[in-house]
N, C-alpha and C. Protein backbone atom coordinates (compact mmCIF):
# COMPACT_ATOMS: atom_id res chain seq x y z
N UNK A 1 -40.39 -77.39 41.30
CA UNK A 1 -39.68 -76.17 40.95
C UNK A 1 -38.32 -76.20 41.63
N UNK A 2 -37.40 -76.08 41.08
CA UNK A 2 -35.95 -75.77 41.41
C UNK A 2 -35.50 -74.76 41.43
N UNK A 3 -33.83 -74.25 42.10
CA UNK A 3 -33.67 -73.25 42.51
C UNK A 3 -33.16 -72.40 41.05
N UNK A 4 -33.00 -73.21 39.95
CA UNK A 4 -32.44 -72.74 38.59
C UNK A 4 -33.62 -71.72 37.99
N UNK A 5 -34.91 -72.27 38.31
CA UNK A 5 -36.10 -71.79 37.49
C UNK A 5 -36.42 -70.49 38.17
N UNK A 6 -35.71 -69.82 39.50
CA UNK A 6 -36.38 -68.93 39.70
C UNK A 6 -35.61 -67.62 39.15
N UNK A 7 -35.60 -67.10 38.39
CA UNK A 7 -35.12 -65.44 37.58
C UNK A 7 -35.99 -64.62 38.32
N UNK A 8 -34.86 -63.57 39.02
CA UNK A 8 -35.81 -62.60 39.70
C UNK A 8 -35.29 -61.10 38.64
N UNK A 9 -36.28 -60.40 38.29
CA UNK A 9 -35.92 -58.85 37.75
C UNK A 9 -36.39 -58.10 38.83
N UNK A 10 -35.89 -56.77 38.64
CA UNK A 10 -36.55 -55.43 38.90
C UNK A 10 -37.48 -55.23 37.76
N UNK A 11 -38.78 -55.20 38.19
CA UNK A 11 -39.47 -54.40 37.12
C UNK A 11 -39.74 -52.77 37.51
N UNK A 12 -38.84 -52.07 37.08
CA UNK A 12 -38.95 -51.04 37.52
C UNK A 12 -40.51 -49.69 37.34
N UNK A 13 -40.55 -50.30 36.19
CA UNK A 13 -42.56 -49.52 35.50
C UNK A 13 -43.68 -49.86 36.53
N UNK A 14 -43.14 -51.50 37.18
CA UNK A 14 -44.50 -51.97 38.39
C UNK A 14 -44.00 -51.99 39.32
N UNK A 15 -42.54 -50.98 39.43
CA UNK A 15 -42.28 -50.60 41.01
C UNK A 15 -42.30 -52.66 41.86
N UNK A 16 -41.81 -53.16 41.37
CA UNK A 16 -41.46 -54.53 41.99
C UNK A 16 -40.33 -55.49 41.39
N UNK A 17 -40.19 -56.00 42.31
CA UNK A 17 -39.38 -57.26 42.03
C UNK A 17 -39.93 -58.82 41.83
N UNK A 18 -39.90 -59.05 41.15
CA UNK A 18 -40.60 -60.26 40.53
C UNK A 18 -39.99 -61.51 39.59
N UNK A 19 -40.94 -62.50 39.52
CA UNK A 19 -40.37 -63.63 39.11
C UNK A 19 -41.22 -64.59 37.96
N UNK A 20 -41.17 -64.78 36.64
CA UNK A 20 -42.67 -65.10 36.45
C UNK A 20 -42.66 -66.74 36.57
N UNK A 21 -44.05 -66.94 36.68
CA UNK A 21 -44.28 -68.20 37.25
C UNK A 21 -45.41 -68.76 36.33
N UNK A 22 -45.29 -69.45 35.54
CA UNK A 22 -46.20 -70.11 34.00
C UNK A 22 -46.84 -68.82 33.71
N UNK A 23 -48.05 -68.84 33.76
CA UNK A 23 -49.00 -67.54 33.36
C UNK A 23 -49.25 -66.25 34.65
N UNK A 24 -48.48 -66.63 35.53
CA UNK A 24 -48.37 -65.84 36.72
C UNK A 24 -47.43 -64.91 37.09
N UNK A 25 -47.36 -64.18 38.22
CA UNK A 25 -45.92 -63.72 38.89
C UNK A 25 -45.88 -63.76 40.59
N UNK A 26 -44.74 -64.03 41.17
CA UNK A 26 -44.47 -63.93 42.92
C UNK A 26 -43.58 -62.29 42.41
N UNK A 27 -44.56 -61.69 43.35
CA UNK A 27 -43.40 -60.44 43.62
C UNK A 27 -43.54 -59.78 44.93
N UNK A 28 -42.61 -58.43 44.90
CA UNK A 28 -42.10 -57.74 46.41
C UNK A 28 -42.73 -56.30 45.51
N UNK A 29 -44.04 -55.77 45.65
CA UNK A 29 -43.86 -54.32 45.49
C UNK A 29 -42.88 -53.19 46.19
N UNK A 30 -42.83 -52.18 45.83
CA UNK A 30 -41.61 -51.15 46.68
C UNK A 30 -42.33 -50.28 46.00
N UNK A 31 -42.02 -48.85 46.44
CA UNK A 31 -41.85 -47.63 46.16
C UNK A 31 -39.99 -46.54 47.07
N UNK A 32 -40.03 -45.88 45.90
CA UNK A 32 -39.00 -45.43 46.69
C UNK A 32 -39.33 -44.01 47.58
N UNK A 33 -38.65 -44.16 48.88
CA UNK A 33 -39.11 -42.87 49.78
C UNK A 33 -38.01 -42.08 50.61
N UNK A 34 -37.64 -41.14 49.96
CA UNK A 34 -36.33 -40.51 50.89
C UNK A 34 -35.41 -40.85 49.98
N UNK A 35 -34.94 -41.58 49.29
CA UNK A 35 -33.71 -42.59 49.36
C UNK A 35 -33.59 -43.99 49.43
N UNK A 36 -34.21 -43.91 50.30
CA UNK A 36 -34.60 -45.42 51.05
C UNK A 36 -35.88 -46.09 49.77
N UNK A 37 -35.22 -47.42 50.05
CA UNK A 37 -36.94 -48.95 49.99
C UNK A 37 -37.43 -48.90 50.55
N UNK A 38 -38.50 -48.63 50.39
CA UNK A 38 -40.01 -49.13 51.08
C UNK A 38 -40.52 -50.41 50.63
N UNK A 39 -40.03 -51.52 50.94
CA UNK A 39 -41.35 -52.70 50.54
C UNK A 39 -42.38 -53.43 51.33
N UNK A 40 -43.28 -53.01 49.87
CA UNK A 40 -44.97 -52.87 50.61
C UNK A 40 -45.57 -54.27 50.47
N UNK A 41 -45.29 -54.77 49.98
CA UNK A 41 -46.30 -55.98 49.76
C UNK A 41 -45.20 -57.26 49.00
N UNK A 42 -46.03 -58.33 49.80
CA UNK A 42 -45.29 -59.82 48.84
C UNK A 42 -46.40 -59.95 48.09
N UNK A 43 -45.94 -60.76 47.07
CA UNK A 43 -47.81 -61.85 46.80
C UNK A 43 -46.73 -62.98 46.09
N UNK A 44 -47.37 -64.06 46.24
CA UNK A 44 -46.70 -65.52 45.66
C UNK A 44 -48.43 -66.36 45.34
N UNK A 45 -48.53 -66.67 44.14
CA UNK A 45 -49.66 -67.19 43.91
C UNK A 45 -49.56 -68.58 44.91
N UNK A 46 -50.80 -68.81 45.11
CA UNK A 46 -50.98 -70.44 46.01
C UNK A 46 -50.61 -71.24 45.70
N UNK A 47 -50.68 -71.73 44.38
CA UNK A 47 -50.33 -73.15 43.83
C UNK A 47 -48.39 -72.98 43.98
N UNK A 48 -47.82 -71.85 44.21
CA UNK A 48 -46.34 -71.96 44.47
C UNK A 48 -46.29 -71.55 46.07
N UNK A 49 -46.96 -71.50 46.67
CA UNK A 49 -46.87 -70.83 48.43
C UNK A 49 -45.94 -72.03 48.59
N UNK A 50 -44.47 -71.71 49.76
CA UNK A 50 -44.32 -73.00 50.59
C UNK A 50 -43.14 -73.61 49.54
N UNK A 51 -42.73 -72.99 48.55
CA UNK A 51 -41.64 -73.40 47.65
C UNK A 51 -40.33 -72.56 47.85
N UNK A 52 -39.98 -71.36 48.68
CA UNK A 52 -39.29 -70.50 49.28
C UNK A 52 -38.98 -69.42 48.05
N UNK A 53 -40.15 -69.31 47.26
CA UNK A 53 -39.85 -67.96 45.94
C UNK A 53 -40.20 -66.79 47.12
N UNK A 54 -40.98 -66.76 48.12
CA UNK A 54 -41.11 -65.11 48.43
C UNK A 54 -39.58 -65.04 49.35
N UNK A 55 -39.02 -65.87 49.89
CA UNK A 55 -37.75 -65.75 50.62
C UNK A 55 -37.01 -65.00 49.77
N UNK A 56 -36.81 -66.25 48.27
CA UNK A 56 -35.61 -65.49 47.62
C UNK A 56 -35.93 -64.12 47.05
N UNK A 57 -37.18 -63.81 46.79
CA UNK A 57 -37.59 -62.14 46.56
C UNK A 57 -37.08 -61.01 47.78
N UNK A 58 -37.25 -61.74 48.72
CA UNK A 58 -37.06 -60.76 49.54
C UNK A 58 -35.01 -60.72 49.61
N UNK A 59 -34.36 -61.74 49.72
CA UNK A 59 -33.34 -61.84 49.71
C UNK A 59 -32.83 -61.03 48.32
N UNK A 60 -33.45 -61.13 47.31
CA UNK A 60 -32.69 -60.08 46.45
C UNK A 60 -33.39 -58.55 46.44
N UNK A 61 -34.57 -58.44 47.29
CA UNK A 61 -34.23 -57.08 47.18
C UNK A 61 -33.89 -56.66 48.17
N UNK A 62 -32.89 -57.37 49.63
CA UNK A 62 -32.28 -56.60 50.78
C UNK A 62 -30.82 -56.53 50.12
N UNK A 63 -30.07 -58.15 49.15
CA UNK A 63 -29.19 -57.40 47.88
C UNK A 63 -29.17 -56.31 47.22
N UNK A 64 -29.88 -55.93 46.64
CA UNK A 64 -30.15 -54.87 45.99
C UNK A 64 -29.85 -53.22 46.55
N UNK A 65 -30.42 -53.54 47.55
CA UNK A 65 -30.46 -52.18 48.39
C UNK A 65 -29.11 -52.52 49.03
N UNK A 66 -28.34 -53.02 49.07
CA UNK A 66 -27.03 -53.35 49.88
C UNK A 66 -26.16 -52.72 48.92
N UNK A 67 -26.56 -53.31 47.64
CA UNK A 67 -25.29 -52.84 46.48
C UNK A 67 -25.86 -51.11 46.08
N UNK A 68 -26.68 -51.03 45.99
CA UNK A 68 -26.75 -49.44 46.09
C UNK A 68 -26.64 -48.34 46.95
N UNK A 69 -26.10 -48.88 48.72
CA UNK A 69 -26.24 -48.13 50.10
C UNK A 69 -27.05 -47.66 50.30
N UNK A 70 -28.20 -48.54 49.93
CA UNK A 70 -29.80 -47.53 50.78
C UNK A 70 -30.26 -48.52 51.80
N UNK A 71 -31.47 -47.57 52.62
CA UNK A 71 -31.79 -48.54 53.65
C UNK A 71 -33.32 -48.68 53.27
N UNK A 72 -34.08 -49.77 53.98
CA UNK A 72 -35.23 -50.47 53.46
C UNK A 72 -36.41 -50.14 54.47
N UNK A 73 -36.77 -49.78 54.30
CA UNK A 73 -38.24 -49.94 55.39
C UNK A 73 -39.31 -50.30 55.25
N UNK A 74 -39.72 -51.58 56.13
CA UNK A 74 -40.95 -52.46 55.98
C UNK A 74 -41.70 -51.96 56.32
N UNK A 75 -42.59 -52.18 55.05
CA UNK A 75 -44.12 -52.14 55.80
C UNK A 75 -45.26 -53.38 54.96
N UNK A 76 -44.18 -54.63 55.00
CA UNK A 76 -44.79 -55.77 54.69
C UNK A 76 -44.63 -57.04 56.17
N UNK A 77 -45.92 -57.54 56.34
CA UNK A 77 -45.77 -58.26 57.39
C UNK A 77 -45.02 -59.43 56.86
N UNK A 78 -44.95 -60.10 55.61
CA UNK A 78 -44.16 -61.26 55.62
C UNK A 78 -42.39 -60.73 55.44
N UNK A 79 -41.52 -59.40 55.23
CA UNK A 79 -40.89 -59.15 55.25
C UNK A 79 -40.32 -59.01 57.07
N UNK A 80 -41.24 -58.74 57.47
CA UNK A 80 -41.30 -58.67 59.09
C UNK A 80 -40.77 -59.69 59.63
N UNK A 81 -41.48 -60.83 58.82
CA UNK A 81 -41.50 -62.40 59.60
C UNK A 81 -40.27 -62.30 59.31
N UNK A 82 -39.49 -62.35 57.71
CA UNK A 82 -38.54 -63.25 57.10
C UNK A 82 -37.32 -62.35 57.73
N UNK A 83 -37.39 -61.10 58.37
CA UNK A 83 -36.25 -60.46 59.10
C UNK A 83 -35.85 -61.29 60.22
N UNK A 84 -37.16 -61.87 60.61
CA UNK A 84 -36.05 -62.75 62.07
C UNK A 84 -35.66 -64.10 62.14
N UNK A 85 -35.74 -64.44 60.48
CA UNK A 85 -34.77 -65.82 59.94
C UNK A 85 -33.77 -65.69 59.67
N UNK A 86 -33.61 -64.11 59.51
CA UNK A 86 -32.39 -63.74 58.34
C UNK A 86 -31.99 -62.32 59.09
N UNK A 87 -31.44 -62.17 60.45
CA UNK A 87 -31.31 -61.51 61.14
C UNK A 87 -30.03 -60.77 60.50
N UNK A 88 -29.16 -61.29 59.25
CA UNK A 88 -27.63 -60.84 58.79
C UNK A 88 -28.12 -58.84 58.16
N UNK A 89 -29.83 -59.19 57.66
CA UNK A 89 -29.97 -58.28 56.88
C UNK A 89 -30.45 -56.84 57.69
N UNK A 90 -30.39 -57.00 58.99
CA UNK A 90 -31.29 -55.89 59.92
C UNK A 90 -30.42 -54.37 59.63
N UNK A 91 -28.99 -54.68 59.49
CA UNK A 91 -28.61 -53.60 59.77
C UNK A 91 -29.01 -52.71 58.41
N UNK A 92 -29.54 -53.27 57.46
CA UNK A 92 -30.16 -52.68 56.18
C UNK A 92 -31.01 -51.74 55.95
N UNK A 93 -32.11 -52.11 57.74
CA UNK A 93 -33.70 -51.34 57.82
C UNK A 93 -33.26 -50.22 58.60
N UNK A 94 -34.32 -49.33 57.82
CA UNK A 94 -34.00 -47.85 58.76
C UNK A 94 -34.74 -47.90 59.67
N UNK A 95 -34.62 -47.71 60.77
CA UNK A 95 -35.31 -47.77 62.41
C UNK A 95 -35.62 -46.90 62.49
N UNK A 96 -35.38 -45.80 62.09
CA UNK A 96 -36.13 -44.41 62.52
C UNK A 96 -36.51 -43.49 61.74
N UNK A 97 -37.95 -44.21 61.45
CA UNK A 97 -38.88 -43.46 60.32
C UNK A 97 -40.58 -43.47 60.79
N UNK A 98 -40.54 -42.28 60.56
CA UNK A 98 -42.49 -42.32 60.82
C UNK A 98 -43.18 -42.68 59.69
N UNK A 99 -44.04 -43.71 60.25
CA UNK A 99 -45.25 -43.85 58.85
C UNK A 99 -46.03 -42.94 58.87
């Protein structure tokens, strides 16, 4: 898989961002809260784990929320991880929110 094959949409009806993958999909669920992103969940089927599709999911939806001025708040542990590879995107997350 190459970096040409990956098309990411908003699917906005399943509240995610996604990519399809033969008979499959890698996506970033969200809901919106306040204003703000909430994204809740990755999933990347196995047979693509380890190919960097959940990176670039997550990279277009901290884009996303950049070009619209909202802020994001995780409550996905692999979004967690991929914040402290990609430390450019922190100032994005809202820090001060109660779950």
């Amino acid at each position: 898989m190459n970096d040409t094959s990956i098309h990411i949409t908003d699917n906005i009806n399943e509240q995610r961002f996604e990519t399809p993958l033969d008979n499959d999909f890698a996506f970033i669920s969200y809901r919106w809260e306040s204003g703000n992103l909430s994204l809740m969940h990755t999933e990347v089927p196995e047979a693509y784990e380890g190919k960097g599709i959940a990176s670039k999911l997550a990279q277009f939806a901290f884009e996303t929320a950049k070009r619209q001025q909202r802020k994001i708040l995780v409550f996905c542990p692999y979004i967690t991880t991929w914040l402290k590879r990609h430390p450019e995107y922190n100032e994005l997350v809202q820090k001060d929110y109660n779950i």
